[in-house]
Protein backbone atom coordinates (compact mmCIF):
# COMPACT_ATOMS: atom_id res chain seq x y z
CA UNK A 1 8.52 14.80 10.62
CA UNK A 2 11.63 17.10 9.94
CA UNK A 3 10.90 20.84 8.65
CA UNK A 4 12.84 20.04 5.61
CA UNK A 5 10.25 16.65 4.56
CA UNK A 6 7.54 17.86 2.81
CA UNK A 7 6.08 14.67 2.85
CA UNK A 8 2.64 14.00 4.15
CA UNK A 9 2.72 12.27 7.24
CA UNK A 10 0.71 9.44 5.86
CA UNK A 11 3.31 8.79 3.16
CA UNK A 12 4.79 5.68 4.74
CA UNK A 13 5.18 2.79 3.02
CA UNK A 14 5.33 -1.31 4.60
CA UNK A 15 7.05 -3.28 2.03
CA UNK A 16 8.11 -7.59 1.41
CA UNK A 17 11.11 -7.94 -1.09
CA UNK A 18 11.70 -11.42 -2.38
CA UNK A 19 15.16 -12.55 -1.92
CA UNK A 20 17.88 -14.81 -3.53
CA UNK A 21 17.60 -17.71 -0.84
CA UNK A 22 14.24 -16.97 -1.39
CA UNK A 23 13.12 -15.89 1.84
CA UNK A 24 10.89 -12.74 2.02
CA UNK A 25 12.27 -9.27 3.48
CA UNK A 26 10.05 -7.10 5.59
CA UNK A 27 10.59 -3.24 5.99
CA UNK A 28 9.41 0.35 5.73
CA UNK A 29 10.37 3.23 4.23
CA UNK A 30 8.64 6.51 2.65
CA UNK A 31 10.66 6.31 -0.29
CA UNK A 32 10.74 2.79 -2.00
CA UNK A 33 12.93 3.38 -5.03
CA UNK A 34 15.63 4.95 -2.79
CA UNK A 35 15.69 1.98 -0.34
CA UNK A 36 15.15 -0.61 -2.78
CA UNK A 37 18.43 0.64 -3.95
CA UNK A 38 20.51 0.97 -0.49
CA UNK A 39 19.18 -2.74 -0.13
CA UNK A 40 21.25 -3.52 -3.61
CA UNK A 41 23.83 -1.82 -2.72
CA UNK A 42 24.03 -3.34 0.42
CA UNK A 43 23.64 0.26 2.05
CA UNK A 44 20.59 -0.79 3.90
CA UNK A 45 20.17 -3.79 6.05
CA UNK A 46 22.36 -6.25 7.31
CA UNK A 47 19.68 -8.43 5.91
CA UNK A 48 21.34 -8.27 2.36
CA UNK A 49 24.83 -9.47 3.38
CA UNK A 50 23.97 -12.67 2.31
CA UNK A 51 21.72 -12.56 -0.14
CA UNK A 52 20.39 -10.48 -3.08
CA UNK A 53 17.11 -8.13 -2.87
CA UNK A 54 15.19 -9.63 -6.54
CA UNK A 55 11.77 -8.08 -6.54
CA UNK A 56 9.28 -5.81 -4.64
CA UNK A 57 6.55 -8.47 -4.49
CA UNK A 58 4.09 -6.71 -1.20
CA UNK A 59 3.25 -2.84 -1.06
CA UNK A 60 0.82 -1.42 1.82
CA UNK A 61 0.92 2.66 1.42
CA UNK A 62 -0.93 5.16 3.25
CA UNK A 63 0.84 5.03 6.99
CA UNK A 64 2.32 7.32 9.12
CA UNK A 65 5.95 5.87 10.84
CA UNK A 66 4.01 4.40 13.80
CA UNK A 67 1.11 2.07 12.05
CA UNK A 68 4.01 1.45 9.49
CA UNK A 69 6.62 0.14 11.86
CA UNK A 70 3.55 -1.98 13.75
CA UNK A 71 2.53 -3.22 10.34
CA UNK A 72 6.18 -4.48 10.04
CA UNK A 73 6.07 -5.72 12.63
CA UNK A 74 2.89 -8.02 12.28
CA UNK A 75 3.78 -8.84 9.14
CA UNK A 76 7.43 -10.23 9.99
CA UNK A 77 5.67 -12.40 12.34
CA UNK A 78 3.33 -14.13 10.43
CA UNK A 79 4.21 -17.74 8.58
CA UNK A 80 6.11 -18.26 5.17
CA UNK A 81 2.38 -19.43 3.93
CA UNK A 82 0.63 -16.18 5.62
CA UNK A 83 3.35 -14.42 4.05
CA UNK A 84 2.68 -15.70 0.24
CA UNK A 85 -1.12 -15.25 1.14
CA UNK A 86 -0.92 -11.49 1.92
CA UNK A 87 1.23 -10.99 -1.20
CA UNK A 88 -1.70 -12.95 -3.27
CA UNK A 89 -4.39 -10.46 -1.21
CA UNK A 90 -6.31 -7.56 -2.35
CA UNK A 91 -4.31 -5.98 0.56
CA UNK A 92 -1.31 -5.52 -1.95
CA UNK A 93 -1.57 -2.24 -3.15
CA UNK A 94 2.15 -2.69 -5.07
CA UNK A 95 0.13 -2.72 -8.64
CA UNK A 96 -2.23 -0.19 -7.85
């Protein structure tokens, strides 16, 4: 953590977005509405070249960067199907 985040180290967010082709994002971040909109402005990843970020549809808070990238990474390995159940889960914290 930098001196200048006043953030609490478990402030890290994993997130799915639900894209235009309609394929399903994976990422992190510890500030959601800023990313969300580097994604649409095609700021963020390379991902969003070629498509268009539509809707935050996953949200798993409460990480620090380490569980949160491993969490990514889990998640962006796991089947389309896996994908829609996790989103359907009580794991989704997104309308908590």
């Amino acid at each position: 953590m930098q001196p200048s985040d006043n953030r609490s180290p478990a402030s890290w967010q994993v997130y799915m977005i639900f894209c235009s082709d309609n394929s399903y994002y994976t990422g992190i971040t510890n500030n959601l509405t800023r990313r969300l909109a580097q994604h649409r402005a095609k700021a963020g990843a390379k991902y969003f070249r070629g498509r268009q970020p539509l809707e935050v549809v996953y949200l798993e808070r409460g990480h620090n960067r380490s569980s949160a990238s491993r969490r990514e990474a889990e998640i962006k390995k796991l089947s389309r199907r896996a994908k829609v159940a996790l989103i359907d889960s009580v794991l989704n914290q997104l309308t908590e």
